[in-house]
Protein backbone atom coordinates (compact mmCIF):
# COMPACT_ATOMS: atom_id res chain seq x y z
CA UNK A 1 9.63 57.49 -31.47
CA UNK A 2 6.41 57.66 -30.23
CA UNK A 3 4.75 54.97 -27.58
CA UNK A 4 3.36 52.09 -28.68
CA UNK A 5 -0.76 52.70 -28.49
CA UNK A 6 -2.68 50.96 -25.56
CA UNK A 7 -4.37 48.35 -26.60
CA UNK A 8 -8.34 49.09 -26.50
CA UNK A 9 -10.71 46.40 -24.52
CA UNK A 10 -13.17 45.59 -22.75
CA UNK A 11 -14.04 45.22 -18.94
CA UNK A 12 -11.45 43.20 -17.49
CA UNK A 13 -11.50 41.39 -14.36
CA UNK A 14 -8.85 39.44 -12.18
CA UNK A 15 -8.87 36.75 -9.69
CA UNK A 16 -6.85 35.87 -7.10
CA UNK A 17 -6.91 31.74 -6.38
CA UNK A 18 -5.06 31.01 -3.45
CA UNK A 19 -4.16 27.33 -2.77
CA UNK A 20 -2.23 25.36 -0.08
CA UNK A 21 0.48 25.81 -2.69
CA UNK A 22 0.77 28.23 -4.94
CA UNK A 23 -1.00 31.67 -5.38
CA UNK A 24 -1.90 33.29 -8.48
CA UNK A 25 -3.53 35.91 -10.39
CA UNK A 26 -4.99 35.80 -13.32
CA UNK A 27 -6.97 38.53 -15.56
CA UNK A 28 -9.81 37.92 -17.79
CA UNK A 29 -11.47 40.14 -21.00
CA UNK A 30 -15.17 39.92 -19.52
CA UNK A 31 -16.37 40.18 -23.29
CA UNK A 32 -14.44 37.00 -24.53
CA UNK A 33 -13.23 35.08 -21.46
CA UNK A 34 -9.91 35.24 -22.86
CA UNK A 35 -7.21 34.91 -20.81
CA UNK A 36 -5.08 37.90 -20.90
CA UNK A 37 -2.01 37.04 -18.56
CA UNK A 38 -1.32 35.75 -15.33
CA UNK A 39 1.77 35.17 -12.96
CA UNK A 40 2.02 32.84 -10.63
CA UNK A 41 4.47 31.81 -7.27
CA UNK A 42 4.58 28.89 -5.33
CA UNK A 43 3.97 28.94 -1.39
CA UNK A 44 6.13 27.08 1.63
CA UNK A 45 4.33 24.28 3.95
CA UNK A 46 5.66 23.93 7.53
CA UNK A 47 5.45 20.28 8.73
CA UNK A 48 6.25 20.64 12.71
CA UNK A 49 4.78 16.77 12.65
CA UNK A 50 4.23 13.99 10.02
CA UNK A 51 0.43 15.55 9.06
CA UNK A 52 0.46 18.97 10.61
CA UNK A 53 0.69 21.52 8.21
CA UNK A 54 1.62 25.57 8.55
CA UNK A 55 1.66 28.36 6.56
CA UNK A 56 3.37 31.74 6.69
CA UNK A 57 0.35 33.93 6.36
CA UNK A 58 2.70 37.02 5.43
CA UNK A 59 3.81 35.09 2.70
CA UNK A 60 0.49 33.83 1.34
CA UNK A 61 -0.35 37.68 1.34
CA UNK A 62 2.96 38.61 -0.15
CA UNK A 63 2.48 35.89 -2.91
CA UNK A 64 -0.85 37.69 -3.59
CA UNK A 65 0.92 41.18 -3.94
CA UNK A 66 3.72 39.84 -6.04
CA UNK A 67 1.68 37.99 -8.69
CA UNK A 68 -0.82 41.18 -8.95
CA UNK A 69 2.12 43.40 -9.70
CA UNK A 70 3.82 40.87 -11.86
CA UNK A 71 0.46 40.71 -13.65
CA UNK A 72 -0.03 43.87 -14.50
CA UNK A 73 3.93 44.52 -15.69
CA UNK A 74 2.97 42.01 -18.11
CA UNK A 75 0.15 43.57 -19.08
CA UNK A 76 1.96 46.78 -19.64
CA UNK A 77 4.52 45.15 -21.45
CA UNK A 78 1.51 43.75 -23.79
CA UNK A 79 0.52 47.58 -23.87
CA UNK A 80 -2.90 46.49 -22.35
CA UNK A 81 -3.95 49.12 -19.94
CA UNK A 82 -4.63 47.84 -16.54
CA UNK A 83 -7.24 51.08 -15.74
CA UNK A 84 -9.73 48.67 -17.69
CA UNK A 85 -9.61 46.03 -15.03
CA UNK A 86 -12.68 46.77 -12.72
CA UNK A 87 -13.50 43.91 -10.38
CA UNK A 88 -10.90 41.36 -8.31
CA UNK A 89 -12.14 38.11 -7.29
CA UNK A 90 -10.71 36.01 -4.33
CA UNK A 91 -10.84 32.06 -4.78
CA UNK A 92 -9.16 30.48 -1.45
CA UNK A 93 -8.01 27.18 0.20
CA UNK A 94 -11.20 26.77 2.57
CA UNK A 95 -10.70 25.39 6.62
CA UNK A 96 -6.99 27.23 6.92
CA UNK A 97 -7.35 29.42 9.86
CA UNK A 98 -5.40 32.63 11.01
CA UNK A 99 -5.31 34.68 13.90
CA UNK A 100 -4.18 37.94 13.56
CA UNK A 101 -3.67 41.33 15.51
CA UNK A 102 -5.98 44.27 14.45
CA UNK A 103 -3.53 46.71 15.83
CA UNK A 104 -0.68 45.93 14.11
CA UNK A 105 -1.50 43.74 11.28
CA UNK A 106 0.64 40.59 12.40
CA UNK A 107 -0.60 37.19 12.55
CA UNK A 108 -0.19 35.73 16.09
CA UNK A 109 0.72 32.26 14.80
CA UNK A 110 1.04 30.50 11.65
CA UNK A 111 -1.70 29.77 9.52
CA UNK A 112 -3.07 26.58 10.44
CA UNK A 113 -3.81 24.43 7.19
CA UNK A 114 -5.24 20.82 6.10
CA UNK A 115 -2.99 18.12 4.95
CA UNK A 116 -2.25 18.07 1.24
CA UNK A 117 -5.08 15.41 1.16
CA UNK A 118 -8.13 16.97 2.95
CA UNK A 119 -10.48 15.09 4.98
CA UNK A 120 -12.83 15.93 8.12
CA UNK A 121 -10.64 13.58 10.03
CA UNK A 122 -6.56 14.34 9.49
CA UNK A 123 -4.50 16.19 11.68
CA UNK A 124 -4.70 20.02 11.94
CA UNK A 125 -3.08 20.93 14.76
CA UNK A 126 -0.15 23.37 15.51
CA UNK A 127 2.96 23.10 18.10
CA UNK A 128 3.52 26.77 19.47
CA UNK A 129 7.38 27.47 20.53
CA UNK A 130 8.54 25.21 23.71
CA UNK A 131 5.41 22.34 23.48
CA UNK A 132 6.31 18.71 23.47
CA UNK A 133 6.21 16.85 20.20
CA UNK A 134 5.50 12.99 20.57
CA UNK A 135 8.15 10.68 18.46
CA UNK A 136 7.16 10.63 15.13
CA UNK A 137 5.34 7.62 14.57
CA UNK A 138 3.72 6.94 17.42
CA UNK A 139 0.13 7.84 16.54
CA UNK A 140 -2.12 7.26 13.34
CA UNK A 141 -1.17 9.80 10.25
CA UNK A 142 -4.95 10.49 10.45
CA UNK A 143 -5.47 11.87 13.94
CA UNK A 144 -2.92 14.48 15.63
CA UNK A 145 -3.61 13.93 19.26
CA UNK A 146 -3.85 17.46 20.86
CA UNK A 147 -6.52 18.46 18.25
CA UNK A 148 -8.18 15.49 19.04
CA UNK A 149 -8.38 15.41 22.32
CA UNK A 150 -10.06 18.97 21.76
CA UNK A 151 -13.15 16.75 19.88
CA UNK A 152 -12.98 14.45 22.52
CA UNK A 153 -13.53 16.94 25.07
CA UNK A 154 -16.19 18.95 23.47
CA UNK A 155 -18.47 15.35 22.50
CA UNK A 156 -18.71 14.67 26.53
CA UNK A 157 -19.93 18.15 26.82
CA UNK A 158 -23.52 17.86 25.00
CA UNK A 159 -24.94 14.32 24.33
CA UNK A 160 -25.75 13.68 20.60
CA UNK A 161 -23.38 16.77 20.30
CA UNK A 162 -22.92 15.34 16.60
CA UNK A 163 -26.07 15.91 15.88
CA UNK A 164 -26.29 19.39 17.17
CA UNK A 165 -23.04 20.52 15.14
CA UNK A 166 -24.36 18.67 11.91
CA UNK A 167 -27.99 19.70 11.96
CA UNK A 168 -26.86 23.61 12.07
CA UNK A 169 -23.76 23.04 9.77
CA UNK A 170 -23.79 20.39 7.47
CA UNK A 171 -20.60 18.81 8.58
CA UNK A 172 -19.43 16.52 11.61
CA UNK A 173 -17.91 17.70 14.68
CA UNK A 174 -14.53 16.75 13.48
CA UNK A 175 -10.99 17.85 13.79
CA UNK A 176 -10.54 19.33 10.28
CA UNK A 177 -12.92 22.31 9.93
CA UNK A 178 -11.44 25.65 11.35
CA UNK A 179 -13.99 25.93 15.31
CA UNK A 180 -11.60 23.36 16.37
CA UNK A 181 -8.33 24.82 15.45
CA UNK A 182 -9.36 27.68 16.41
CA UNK A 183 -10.21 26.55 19.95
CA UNK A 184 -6.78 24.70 20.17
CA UNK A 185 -5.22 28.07 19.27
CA UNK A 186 -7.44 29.89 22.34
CA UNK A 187 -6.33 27.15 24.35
CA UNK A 188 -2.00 26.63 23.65
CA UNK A 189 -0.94 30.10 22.10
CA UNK A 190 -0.43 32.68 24.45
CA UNK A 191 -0.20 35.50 22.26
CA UNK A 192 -3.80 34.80 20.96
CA UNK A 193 -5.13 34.02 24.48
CA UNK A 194 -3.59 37.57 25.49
CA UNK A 195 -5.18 39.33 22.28
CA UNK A 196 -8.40 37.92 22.65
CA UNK A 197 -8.51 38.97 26.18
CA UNK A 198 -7.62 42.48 25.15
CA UNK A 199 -10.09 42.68 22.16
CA UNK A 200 -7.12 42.77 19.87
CA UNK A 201 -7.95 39.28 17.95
CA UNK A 202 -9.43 39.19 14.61
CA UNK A 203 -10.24 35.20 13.18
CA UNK A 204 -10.73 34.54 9.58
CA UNK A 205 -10.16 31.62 7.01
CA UNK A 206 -7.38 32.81 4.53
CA UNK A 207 -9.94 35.04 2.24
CA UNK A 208 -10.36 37.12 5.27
CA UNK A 209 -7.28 37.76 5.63
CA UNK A 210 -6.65 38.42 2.52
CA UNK A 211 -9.42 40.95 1.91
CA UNK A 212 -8.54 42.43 5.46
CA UNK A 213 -4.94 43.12 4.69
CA UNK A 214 -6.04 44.35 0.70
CA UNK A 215 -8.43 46.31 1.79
CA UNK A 216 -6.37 48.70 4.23
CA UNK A 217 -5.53 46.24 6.72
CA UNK A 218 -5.23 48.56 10.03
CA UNK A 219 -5.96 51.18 8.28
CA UNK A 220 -9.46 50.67 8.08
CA UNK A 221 -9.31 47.19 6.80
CA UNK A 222 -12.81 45.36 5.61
CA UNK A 223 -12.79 41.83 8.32
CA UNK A 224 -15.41 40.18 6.43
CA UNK A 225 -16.06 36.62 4.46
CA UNK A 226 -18.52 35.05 2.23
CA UNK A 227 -20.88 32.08 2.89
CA UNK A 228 -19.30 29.62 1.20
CA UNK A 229 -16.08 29.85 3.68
CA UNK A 230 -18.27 31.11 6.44
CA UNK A 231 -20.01 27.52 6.28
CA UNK A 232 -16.60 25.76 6.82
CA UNK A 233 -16.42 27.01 9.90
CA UNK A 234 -18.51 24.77 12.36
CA UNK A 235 -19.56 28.23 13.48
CA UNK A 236 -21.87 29.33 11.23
CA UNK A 237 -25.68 28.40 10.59
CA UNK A 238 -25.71 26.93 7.17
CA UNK A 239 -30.14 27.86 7.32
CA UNK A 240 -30.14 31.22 9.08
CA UNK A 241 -26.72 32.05 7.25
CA UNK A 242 -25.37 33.87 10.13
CA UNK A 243 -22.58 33.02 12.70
CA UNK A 244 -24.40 30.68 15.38
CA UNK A 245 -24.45 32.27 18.99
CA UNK A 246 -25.11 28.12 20.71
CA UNK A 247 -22.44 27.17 18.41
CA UNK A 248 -19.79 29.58 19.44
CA UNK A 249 -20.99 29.17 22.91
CA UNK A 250 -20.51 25.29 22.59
CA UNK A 251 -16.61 26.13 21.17
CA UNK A 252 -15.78 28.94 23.26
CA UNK A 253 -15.42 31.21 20.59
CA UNK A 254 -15.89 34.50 21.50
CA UNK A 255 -18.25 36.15 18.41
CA UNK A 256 -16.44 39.19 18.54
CA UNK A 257 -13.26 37.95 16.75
CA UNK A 258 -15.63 36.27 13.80
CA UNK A 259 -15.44 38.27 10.42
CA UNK A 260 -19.19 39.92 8.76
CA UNK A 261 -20.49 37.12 6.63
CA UNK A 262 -21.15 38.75 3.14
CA UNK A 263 -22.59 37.29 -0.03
CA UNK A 264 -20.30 35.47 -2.55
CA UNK A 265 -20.39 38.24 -5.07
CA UNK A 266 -20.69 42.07 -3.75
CA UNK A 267 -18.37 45.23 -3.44
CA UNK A 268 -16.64 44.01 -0.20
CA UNK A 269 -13.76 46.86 -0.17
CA UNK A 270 -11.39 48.66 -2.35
CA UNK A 271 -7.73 47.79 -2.96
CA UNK A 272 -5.36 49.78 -1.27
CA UNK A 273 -1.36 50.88 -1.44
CA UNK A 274 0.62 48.34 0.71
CA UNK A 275 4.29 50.54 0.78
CA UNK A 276 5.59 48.21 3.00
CA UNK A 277 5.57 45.33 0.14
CA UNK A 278 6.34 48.52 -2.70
CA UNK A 279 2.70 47.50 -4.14
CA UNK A 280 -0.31 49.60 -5.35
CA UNK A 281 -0.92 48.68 -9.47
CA UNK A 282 -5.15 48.27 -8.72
CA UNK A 283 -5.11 51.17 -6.34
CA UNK A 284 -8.90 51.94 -6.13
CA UNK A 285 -10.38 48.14 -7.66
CA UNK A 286 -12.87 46.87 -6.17
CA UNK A 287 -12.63 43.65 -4.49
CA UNK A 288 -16.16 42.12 -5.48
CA UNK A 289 -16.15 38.31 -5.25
CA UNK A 290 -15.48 35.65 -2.85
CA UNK A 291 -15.29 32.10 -3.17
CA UNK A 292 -14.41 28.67 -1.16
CA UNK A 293 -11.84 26.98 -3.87
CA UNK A 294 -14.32 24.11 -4.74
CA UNK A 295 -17.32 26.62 -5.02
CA UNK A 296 -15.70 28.24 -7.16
CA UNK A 297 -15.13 25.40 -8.99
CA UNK A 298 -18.80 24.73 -9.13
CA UNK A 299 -19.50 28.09 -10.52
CA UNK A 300 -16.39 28.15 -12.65
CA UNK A 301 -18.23 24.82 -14.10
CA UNK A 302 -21.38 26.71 -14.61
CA UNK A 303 -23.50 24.02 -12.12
CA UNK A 304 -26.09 26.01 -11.75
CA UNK A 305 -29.03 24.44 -11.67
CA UNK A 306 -30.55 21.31 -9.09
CA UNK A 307 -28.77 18.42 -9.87
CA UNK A 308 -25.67 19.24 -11.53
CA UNK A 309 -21.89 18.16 -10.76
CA UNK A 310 -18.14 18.69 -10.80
CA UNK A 311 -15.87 17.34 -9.83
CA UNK A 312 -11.78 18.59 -9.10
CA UNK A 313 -9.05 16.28 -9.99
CA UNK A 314 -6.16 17.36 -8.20
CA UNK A 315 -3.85 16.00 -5.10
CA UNK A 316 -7.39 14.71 -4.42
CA UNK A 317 -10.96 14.82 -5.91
CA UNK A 318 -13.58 17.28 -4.43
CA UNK A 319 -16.91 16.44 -6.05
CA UNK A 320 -19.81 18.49 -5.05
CA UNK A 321 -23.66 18.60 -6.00
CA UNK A 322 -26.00 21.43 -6.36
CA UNK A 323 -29.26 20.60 -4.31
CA UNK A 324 -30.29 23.79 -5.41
CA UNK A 325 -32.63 25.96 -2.70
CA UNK A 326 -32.74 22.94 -0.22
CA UNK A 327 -30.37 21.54 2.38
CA UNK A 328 -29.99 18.11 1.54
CA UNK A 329 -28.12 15.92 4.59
CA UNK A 330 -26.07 13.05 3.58
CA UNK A 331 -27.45 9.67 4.93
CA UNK A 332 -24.57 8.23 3.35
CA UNK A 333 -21.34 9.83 4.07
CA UNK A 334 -21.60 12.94 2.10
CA UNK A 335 -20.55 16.61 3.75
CA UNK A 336 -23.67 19.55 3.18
CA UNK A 337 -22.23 22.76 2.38
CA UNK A 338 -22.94 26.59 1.20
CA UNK A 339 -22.37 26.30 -2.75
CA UNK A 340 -22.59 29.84 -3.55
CA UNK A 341 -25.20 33.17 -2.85
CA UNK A 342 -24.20 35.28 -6.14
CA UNK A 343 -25.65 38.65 -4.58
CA UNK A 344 -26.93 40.45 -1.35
CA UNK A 345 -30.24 40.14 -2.23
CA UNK A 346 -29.66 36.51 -4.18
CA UNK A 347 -30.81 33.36 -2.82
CA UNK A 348 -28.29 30.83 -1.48
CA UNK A 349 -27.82 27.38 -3.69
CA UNK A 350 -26.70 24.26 -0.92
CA UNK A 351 -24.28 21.97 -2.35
CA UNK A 352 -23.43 17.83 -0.89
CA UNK A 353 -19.98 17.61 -1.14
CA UNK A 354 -17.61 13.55 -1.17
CA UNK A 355 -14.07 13.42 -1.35
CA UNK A 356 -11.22 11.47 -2.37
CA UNK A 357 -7.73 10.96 -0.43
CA UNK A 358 -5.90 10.36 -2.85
CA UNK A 359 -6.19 11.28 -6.66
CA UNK A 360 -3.14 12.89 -8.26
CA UNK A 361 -1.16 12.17 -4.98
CA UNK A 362 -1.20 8.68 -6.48
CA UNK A 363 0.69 9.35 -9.60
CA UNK A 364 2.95 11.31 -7.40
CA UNK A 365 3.46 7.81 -5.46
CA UNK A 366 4.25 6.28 -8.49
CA UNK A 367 6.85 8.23 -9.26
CA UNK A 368 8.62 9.17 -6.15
CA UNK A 369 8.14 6.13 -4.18
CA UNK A 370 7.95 3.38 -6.57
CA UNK A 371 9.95 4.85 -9.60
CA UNK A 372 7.48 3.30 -12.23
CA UNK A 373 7.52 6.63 -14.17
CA UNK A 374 9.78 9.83 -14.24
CA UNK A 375 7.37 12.21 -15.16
CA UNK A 376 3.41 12.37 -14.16
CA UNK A 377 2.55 12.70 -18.05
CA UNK A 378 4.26 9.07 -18.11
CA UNK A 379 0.90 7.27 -16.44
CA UNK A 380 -1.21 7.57 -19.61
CA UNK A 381 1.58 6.40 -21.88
CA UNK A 382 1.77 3.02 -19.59
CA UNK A 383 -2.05 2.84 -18.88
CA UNK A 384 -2.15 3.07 -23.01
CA UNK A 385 0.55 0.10 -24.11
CA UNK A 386 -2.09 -2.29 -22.01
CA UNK A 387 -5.70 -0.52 -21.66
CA UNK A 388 -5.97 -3.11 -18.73
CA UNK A 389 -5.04 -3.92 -15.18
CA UNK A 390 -5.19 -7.69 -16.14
CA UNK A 391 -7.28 -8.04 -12.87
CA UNK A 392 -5.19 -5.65 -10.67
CA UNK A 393 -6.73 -3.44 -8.55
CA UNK A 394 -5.36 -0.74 -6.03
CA UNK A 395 -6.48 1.04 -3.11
CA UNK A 396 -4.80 3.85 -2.44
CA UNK A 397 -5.72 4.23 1.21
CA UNK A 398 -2.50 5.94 1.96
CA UNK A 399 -4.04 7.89 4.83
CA UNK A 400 -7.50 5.88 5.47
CA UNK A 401 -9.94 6.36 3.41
CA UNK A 402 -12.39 9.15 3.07
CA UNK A 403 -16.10 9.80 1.63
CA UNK A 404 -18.58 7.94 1.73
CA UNK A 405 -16.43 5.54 4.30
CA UNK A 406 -14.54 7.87 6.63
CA UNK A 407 -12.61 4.86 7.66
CA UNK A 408 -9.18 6.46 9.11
CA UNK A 409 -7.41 2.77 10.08
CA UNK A 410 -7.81 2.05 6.15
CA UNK A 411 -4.55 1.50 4.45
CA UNK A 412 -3.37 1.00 0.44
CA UNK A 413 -3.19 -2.49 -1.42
CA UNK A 414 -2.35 -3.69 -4.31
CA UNK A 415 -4.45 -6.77 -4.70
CA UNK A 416 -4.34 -9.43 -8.17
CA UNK A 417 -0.75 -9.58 -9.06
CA UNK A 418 0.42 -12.43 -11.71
CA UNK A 419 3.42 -12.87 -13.05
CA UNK A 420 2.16 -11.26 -15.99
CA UNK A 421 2.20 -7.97 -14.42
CA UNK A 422 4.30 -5.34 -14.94
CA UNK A 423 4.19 -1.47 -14.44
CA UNK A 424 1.86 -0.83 -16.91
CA UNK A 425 -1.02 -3.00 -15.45
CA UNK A 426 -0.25 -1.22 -12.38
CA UNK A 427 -0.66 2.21 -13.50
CA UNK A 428 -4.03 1.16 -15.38
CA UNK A 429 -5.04 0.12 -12.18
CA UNK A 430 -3.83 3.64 -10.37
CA UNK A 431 -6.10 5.42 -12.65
CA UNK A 432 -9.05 2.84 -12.08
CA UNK A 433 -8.54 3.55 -8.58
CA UNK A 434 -9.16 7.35 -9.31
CA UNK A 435 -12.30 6.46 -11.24
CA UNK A 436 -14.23 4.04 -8.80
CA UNK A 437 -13.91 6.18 -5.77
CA UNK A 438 -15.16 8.81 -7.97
CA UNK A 439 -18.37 6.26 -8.45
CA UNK A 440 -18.40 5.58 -4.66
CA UNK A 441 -19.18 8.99 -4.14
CA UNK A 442 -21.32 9.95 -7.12
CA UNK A 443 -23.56 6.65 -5.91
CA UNK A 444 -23.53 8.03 -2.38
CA UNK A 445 -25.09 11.63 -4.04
CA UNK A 446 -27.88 9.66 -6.44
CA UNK A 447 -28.88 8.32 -3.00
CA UNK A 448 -28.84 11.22 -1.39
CA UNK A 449 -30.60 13.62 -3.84
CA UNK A 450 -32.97 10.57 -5.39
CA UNK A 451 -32.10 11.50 -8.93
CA UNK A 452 -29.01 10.14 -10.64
CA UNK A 453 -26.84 12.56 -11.95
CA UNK A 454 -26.91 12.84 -16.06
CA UNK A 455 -23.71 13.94 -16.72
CA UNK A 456 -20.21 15.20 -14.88
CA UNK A 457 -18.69 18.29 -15.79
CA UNK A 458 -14.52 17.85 -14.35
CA UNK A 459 -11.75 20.65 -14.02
CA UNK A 460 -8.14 20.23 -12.72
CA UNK A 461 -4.65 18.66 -13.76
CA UNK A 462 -5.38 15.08 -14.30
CA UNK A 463 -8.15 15.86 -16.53
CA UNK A 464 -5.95 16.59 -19.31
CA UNK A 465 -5.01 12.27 -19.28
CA UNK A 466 -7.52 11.56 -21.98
CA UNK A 467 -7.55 7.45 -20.58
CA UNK A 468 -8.35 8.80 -17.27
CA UNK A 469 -11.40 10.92 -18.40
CA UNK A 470 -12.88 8.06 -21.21
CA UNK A 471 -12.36 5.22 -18.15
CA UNK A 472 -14.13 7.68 -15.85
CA UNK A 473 -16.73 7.94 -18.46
CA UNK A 474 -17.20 4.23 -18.53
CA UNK A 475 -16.81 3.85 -15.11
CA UNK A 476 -19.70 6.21 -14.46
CA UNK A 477 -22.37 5.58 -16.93
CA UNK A 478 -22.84 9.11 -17.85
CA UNK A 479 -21.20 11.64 -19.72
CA UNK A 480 -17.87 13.42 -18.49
CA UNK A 481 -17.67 16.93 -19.42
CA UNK A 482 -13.89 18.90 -19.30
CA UNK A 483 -14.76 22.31 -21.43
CA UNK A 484 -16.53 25.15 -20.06
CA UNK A 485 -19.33 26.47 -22.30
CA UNK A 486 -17.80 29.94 -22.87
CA UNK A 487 -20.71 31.86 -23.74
CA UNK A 488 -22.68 30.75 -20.47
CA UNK A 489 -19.30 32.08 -18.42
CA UNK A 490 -19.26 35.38 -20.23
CA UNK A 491 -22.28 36.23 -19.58
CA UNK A 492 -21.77 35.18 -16.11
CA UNK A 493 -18.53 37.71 -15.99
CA UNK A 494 -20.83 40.40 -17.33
CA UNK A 495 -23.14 39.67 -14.88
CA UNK A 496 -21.16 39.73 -11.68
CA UNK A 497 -17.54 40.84 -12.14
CA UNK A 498 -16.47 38.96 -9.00
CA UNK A 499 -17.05 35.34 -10.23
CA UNK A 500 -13.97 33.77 -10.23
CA UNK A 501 -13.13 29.99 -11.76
CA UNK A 502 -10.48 27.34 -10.38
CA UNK A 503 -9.45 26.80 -13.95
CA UNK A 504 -9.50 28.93 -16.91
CA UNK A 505 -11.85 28.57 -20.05
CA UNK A 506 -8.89 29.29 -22.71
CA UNK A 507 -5.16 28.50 -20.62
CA UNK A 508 -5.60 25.14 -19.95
CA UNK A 509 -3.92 26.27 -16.75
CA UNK A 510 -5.26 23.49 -14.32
């Protein structure tokens, strides 16, 4: 019998989006933005400490290999040739930092991640092998003290040291973004002290990594990253666009270990045959974009132009702005960041970025601690039977409470209980909750950028809860906005192969 004929299309392109909890890999038809398949695998979180998070980074680059090969088997088995895919994308969980050797390819410690609810002030540090662990409980969820301590330290170095760190980066000198955990790691691991000092030590967010170890990895791996995680760094001169030599002088980070800072979309490195993990399928593919998760949710969302929003609703909400050519700092409690630089030779779009504690984490509450609902579907059912919160209203300041307050002693209430309330009330309210911290922030960016937003294009799980996106709607003012216009992203594929989106136009995958 003779083989079943390959089927004949277009360019294709994959992406690799890499989260705190799950990898995946997903490949595109460039012509139609059709989704073609996609595997994905779900990734382990070490908690040493109630807020400290780890991460195997051989198994966040072993997810990355398994869902690429899985991929492509199920291409083959939909007799789609996998020669037609030309370009790989990497989309990344942003501040996790890694250490590796460039010798031999291990890391020297565990990846050091964010909390499942992100925030410039939670606890980032790690615990290497002997150290003393305080009793659980005996310090705020926010802050871990070690880390700190570190801030501490560095703020009696420089007066109006704030200012310094902000004014070049964007962000506050703060325990969350990747100088600091860094420095802790210089400071308590050994085996990174001892690499460093023997110009073995190569630093990157996860997207280095991961291009490092796909590219060749000691054999002639590319240690390189793109703007958008490059400005997440504290490190790195969000004007000049290049690593900051006062900056790494301040932190004691020797430049040496600091990957090349590259454009968000470019030919950074071909993919390479990793026999150790029995995987080679793109052989020869060209890695050619690189993007910060909620960048590439930005682009994913087509926000293009001055002035325009998303915003992610996942464990938390990540809304960011374009401000277009122009660094725009926050007076109000609003992060500046890189938003994307789509070429060598492209100019670099700025982006003010809020977030929100606790979005989807609060549904998750629901469920697990309270028992209101078995199932996180279940919220819009209850929310529906009422479509009020009869004067309930909750803040979910599980772990403080974050843009534009950045208060980290805030904790959760439940405020306006009858005895005509019941579950349903209360799960109105839980979605209210998600909307008006949404509004916080978006009123923090009108401030900000002096001209209030028109409308608010949204991506991630919880946008699929239809009472959630009409009582953000009404919440807001303006128009909320949850499909992609597909002929802008093709022709933004076409364009530059490397763009890669958080969620895609035709899955529904959040």
């Amino acid at each position: 019998m003779a083989a079943a004929k390959k089927a004949v299309l277009g360019p294709l392109v994959g992406a690799v989006d890499q989260g705190t909890s799950s990898t995946r890999f997903l490949v595109f038809n460039s012509k139609t933005a059709e989704l073609l398949s996609h595997h994905q695998v779900e990734i382990k979180q070490e908690f040493p400490r109630e807020g400290w998070v780890e991460q195997d980074p051989k198994e966040i680059l072993q997810s990355v290999y398994e869902c690429i090969e899985k991929t492509c088997e199920k291409l083959g088995q939909l007799n789609i040739d996998i020669s037609n895919i030309k370009a790989i994308g990497v989309s990344n969980q942003r501040e996790t930092t890694v250490v590796w050797d460039k010798l031999t390819g291990e890391p020297l410690y565990n990846a050091v991640a964010a909390p499942v609810s992100p925030g410039p002030s939670v606890p980032v540090a790690v615990v290497p092998s002997g150290a003393s662990v305080p009793a659980a409980g005996t310090s705020s969820v926010w802050l871990d003290l070690r880390t700190q301590s570190t801030v501490e330290n560095l703020s009696k170095r420089i007066p109006g040291n704030n200012n310094f760190v902000k004014s070049k980066t964007g962000l506050p000198l703060s325990t969350y973004f990747s100088a600091v955990k860094l420095r802790w790691l210089l400071d308590n691991v050994r085996k990174v002290q001892k690499a460093v000092e023997e110009n073995r030590a190569l630093f990157g967010t996860i997207d280095s990594w991961l291009i490092w170890s796909l590219t060749g990895g000691v054999n002639g791996g590319v240690h390189c990253t793109d703007v958008t995680n490059a400005s997440r760094t504290m490190l790195f001169n969000i004007h000049s666009l290049e690593w900051d030599k006062e900056l790494c002088e301040f932190f004691g980070i020797p430049m040496e270990i600091l990957p090349n800072v590259r454009s968000s979309s470019e030919i950074y490195g071909l993919m390479k045959i990793s026999h150790s993990l029995k995987a080679g399928a793109l052989e020869g593919v060209p890695i050619s974009g690189c993007l910060g998760d909620q960048s590439a949710a930005l682009v994913g969302q087509m926000c293009f132009q001055d002035g325009q929003a998303k915003n992610t609703y996942g464990t938390g909400c990540f809304l960011l702005c374009n401000t277009g050519h122009k660094c725009v700092f926050s007076e109000h409690g609003l992060l500046t960041t890189v938003a994307y630089k789509l070429g060598r030779d492209k100019p670099v779009y700025y982006a003010l970025e809020g977030s929100v504690a606790i979005a989807g984490a609060v549904i998750r509450w629901l469920r697990d601690n309270l028992g209101i609902i078995k199932s996180s579907e279940e919220i819009e059912k209850l929310a529906k039977e009422v479509g009020t919160s009869y004067g309930c209203y909750f803040v979910p300041a599980f772990s403080g409470l974050y843009a534009p307050y950045w208060e980290p002693s805030a904790r959760g209430i439940i405020c306006g209980l009858t005895q005509f309330t019941n579950k349903c009330h209360i799960a109105f309210a839980a979605l209210e909750a998600v909307c008006f911290q949404t509004r916080e922030i978006l009123d923090a960016m009108n401030r900000d950028c002096g001209i209030p937003l028109s409308h608010l294009q949204v991506d991630g799980g919880m946008t699929s809860n239809k009472i959630l996106m009409q009582l953000q709607a009404d919440i807001l003012y303006i128009p909320v906005e949850s499909e992609i216009r597909y002929s802008t992203w093709k022709k933004a594929v076409m364009k530059s192969m490397g763009w890669v989106t958080t969620q895609s136009p035709e899955s529904g995958i959040p």
